[in-house]
C-alpha atoms as a PDB file:
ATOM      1  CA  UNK A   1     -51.932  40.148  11.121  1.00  0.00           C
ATOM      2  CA  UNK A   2     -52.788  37.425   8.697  1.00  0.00           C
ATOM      3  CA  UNK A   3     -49.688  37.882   6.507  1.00  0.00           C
ATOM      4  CA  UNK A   4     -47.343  36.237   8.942  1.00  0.00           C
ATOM      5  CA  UNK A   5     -48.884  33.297   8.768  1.00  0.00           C
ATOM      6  CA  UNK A   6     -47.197  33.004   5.291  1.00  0.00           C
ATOM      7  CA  UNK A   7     -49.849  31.968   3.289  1.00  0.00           C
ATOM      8  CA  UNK A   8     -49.352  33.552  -0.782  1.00  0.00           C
ATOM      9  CA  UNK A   9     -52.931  34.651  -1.063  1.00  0.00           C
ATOM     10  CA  UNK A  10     -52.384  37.170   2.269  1.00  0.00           C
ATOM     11  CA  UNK A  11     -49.951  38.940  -0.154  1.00  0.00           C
ATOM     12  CA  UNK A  12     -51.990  39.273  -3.214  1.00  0.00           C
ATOM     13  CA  UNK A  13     -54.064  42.464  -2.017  1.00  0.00           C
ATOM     14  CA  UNK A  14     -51.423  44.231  -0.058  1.00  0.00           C
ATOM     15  CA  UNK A  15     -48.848  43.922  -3.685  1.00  0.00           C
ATOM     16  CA  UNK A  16     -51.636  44.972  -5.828  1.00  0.00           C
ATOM     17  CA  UNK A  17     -52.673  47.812  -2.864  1.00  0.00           C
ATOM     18  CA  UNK A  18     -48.799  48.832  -3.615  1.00  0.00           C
ATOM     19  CA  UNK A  19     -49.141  48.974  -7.112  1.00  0.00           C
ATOM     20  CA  UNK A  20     -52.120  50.834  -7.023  1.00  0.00           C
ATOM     21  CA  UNK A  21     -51.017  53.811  -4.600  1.00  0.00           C
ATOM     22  CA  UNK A  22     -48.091  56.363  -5.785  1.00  0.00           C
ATOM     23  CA  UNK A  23     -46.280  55.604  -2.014  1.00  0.00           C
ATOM     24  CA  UNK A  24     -46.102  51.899  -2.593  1.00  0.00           C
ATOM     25  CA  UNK A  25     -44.664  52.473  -6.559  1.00  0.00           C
ATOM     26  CA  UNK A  26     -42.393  54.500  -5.028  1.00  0.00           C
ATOM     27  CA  UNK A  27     -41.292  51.959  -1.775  1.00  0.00           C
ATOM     28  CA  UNK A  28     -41.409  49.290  -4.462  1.00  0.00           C
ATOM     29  CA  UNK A  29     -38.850  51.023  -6.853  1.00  0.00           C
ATOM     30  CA  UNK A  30     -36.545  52.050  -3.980  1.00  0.00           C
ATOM     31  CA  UNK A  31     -36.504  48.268  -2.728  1.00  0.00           C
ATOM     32  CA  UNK A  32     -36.087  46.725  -6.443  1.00  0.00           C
ATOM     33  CA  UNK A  33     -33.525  49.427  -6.748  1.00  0.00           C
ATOM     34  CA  UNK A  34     -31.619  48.133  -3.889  1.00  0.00           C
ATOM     35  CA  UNK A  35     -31.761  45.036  -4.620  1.00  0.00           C
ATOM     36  CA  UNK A  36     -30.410  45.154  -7.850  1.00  0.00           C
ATOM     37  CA  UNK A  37     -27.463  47.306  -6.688  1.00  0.00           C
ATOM     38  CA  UNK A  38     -26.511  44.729  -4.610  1.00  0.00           C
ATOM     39  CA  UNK A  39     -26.872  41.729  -6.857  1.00  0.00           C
ATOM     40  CA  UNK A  40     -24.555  43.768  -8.768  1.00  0.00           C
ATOM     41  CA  UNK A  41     -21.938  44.321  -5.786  1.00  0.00           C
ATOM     42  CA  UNK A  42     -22.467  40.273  -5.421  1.00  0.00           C
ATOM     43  CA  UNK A  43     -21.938  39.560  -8.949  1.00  0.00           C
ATOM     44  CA  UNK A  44     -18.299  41.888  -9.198  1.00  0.00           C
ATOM     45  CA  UNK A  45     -16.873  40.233  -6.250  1.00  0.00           C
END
């Protein structure tokens, strides 16, 4: 796979393949979800 070699530009098509199918806008909301639940669990302690 090309995207472990890190480079930015590997990314671009599979985040705009995510925003472009239902699965991925729904993967993407359940990971921004999560993350902002923690960051709010962080930011309380």
């Amino acid at each position: 796979m090309s995207a472990i070699n890190g480079h930015p530009a590997d990314f671009l098509p599979v985040i705009t393949l995510l925003f472009q199918s239902k699965s991925g806008l729904f993967i993407l909301g359940i990971v921004g979800g999560t993350l902002l639940k923690f960051l709010e669990l962080v930011a309380h302690q």
